[in-house]
Protein backbone atom coordinates (compact mmCIF):
# COMPACT_ATOMS: atom_id res chain seq x y z
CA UNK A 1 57.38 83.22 -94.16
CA UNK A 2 60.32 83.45 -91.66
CA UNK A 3 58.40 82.01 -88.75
CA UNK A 4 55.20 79.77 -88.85
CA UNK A 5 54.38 77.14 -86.28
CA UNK A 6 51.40 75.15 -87.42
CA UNK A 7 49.61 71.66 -86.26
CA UNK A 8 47.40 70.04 -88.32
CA UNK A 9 45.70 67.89 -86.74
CA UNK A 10 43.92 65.67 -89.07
CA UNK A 11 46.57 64.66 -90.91
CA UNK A 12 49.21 64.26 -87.33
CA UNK A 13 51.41 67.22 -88.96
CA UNK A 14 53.25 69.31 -87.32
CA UNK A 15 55.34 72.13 -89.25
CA UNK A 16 57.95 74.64 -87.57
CA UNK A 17 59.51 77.48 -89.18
CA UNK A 18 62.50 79.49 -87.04
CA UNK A 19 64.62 81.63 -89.15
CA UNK A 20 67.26 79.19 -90.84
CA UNK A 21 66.21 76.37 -88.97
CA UNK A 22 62.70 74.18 -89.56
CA UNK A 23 61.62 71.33 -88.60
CA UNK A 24 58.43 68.70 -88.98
CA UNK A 25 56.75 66.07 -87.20
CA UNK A 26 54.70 63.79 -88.33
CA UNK A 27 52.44 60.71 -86.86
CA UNK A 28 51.93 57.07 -88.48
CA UNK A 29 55.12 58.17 -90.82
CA UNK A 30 58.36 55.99 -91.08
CA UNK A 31 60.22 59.37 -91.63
CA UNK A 32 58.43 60.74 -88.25
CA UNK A 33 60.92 63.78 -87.82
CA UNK A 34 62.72 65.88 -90.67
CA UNK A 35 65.02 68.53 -89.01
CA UNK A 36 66.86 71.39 -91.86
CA UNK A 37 68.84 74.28 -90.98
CA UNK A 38 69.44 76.19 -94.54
CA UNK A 39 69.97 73.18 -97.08
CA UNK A 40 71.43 70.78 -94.50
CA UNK A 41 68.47 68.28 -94.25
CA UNK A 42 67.99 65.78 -91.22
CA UNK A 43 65.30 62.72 -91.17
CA UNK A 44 65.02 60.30 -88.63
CA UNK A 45 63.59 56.59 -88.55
CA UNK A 46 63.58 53.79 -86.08
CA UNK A 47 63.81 49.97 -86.81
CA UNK A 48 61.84 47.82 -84.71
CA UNK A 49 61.83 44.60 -86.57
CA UNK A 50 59.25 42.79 -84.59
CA UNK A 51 56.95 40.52 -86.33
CA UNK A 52 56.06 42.13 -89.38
CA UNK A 53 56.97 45.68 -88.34
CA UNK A 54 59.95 47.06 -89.28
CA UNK A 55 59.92 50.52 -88.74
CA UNK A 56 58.29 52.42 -85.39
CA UNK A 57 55.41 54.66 -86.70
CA UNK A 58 53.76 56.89 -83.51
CA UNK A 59 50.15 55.73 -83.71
CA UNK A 60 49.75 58.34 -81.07
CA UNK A 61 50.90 61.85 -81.02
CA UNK A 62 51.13 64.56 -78.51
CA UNK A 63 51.03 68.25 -79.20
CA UNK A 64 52.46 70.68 -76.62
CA UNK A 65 52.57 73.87 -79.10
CA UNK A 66 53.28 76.52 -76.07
CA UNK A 67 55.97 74.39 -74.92
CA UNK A 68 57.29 73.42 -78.16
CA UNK A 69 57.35 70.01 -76.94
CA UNK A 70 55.80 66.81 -78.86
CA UNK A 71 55.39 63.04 -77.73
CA UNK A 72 54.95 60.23 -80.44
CA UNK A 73 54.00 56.61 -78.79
CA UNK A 74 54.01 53.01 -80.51
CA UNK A 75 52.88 49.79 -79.13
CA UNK A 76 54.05 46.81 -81.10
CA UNK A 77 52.93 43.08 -80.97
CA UNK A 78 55.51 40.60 -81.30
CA UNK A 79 52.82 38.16 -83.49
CA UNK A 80 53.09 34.27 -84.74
CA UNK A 81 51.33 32.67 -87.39
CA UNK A 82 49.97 29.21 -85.77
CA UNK A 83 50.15 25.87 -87.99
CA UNK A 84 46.53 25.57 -90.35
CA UNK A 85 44.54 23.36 -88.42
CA UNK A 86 43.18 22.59 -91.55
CA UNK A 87 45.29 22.59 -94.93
CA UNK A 88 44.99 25.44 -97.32
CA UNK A 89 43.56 25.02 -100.74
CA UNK A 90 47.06 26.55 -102.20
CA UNK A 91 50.85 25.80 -101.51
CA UNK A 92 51.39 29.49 -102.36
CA UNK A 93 52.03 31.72 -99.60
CA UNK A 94 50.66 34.56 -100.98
CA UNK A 95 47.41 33.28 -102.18
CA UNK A 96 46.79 31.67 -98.85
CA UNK A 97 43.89 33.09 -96.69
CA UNK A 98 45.64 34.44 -93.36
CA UNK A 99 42.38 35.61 -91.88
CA UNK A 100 41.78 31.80 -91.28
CA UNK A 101 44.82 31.57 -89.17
CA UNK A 102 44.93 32.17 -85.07
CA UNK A 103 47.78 34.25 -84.28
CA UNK A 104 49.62 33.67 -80.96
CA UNK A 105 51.26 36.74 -79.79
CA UNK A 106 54.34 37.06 -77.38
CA UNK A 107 54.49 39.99 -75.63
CA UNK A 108 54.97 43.49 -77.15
CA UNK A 109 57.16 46.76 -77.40
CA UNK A 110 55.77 50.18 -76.51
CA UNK A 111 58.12 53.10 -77.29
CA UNK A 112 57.85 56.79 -76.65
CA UNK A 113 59.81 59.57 -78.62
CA UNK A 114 59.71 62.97 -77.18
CA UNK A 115 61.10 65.79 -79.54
CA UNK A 116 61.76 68.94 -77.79
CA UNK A 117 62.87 72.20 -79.88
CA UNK A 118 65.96 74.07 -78.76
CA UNK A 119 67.20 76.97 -80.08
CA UNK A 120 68.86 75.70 -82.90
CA UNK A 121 68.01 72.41 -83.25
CA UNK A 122 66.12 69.70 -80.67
CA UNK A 123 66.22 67.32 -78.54
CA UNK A 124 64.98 63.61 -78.73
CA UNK A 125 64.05 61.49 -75.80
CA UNK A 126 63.42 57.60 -76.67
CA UNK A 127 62.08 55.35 -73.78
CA UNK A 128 61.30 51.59 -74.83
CA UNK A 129 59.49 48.92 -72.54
CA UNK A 130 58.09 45.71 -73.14
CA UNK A 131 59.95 42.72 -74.43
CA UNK A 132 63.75 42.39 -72.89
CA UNK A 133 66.50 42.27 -75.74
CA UNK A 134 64.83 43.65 -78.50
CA UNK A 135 67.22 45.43 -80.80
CA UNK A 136 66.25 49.30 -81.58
CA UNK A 137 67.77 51.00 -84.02
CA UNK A 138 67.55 55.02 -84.09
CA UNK A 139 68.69 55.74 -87.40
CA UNK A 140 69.70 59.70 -88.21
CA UNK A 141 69.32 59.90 -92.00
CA UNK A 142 72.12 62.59 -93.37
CA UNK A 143 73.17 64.03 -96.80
CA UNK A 144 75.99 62.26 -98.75
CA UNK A 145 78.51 64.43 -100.17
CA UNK A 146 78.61 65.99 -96.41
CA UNK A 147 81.81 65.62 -93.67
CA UNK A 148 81.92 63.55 -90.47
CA UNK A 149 84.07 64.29 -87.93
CA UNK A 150 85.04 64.26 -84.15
CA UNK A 151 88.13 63.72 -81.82
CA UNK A 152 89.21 60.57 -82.74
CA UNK A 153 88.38 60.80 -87.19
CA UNK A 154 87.28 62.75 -90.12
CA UNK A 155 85.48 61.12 -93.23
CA UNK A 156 82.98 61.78 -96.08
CA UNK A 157 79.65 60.41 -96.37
CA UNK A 158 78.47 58.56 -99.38
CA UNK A 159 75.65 57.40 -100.42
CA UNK A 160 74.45 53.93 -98.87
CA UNK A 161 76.71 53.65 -96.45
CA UNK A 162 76.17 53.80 -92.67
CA UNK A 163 78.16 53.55 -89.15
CA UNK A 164 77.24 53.16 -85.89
CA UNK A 165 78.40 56.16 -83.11
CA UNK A 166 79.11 54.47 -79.86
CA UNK A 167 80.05 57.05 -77.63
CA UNK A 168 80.06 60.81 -77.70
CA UNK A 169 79.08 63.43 -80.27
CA UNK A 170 79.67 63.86 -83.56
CA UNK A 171 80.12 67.06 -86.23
CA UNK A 172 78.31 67.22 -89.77
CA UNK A 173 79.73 69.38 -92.00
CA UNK A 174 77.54 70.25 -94.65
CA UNK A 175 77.68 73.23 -96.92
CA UNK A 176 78.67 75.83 -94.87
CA UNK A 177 76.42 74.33 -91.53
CA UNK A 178 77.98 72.38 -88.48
CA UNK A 179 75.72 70.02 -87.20
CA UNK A 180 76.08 68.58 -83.75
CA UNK A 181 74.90 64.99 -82.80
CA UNK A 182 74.92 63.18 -79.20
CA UNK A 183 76.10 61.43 -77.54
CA UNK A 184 75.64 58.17 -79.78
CA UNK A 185 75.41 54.68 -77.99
CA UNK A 186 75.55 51.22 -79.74
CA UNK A 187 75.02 48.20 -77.76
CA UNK A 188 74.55 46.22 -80.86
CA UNK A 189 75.64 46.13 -84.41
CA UNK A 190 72.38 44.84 -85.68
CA UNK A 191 71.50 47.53 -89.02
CA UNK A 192 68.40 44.82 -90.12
CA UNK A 193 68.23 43.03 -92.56
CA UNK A 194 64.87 41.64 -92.90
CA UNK A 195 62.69 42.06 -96.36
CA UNK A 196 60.37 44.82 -96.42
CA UNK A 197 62.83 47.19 -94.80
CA UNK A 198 63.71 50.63 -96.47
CA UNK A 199 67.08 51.34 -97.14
CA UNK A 200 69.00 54.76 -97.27
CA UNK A 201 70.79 54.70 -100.38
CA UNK A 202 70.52 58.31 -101.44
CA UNK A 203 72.15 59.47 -98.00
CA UNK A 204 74.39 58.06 -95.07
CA UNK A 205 73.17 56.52 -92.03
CA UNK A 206 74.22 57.25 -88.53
CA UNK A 207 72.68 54.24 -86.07
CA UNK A 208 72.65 54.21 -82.65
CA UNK A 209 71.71 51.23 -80.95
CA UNK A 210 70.08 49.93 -78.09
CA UNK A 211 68.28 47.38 -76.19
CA UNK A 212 65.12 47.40 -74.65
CA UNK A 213 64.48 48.62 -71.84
CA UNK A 214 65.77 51.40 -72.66
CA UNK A 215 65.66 55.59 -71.77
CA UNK A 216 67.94 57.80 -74.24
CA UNK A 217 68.42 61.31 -75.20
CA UNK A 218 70.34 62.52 -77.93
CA UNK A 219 70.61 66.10 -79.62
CA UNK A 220 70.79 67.52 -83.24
CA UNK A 221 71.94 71.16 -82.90
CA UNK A 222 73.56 73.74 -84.60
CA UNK A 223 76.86 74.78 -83.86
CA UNK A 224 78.26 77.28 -86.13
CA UNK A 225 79.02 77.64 -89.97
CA UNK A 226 82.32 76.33 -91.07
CA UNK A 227 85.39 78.00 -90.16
CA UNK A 228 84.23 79.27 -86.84
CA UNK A 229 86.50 79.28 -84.26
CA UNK A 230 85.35 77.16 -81.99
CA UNK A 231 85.99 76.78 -78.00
């Protein structure tokens, strides 16, 4: 089919078919957004790394079909392990029984991620509140093998390696599409590191960086196949 837009609402699925361009978004998913025009695919994650979490996954999503507009919300706990108040039967961490231990939690992170479709592409909105300095990473998962470029450079893409756009927008060049991305920020350089945490290594990374608080809107859009002339 050329043109489908479908929700499906007991899984938190949302699928989006507009010529050459489709998109998906999904609830409780690491991966909550996958964005393709032709063969160019686009999926986007978002570290946390508070407590255990690592990655934000929307535990509540919003479906605005006739406006082609759709929220995804997280609250995260920022959770401690107190000292046994009595001692454990093991030395092994993993064969320990958690359940017996009271957890103290510090405050918490709640983040909303608004995708809006455009003609050609969307638009995300990220707002974080909660905890002041916590280190958010939106992480724009592209193909290696693809082309990078802007004002200031031009470089290739491999696979497993990252960078983090500061300022302004940014052109992928992948088999025959141009891809437009901004305008990047990155307040930090923190990429995590913690155990647990997925890792790109098929694709390159683009990060851009915050701290909470936070409001942020960036764009993924079309802009022409290679070789247009462009103004």
């Amino acid at each position: 089919m050329e043109n489908y837009r479908k929700f499906y609402k007991e899984s938190g699925v949302v699928r989006v078919r507009q010529g050459n361009f489709e998109y998906s978004v999904l609830r409780e998913k690491d991966e909550f957004l996958y964005l393709k025009w032709k063969s160019t695919l686009i999926y986007v994650r978002i570290g946390e790394s508070i407590g255990y979490n690592r990655d934000f996954q929307a535990a509540d999503m919003k479906v605005m079909m006739e406006e082609k507009e759709y929220e995804l919300s997280s609250t995260v706990e920022n959770r401690y392990y107190l000292p046994w108040k009595e001692a454990p039967d093991t030395s092994d961490w993993w064969k320990m029984d958690h359940t017996e231990r009271e957890v103290l939690v510090k405050g918490a992170v709640r983040l909303w991620v608004g995708v809006t479709e455009e003609e050609g592409g969307a638009e995300l909105s990220l707002k974080a509140e909660g905890i002041s300095r916590v280190p958010i990473r939106l992480q724009l998962c592209v193909p290696s093998g693809a082309v990078l470029e802007s004002k200031s450079f031009c470089m290739d893409t491999y696979p497993g390696a990252s960078m983090i756009l500061r300022d302004g927008d940014v052109v992928l060049l992948h088999e025959g599409q141009r891809i437009k991305i901004g305008p990047g920020y990155g307040l930090h350089a923190f990429k995590g590191h913690y155990s647990g945490e997925k890792v790109n290594s098929q694709g390159y990374t683009i990060y851009l960086n915050e701290y909470v608080p936070f409001e942020r809107n960036v764009r993924l859009m079309l802009q022409g196949e290679e070789g247009d002339i462009l103004e």
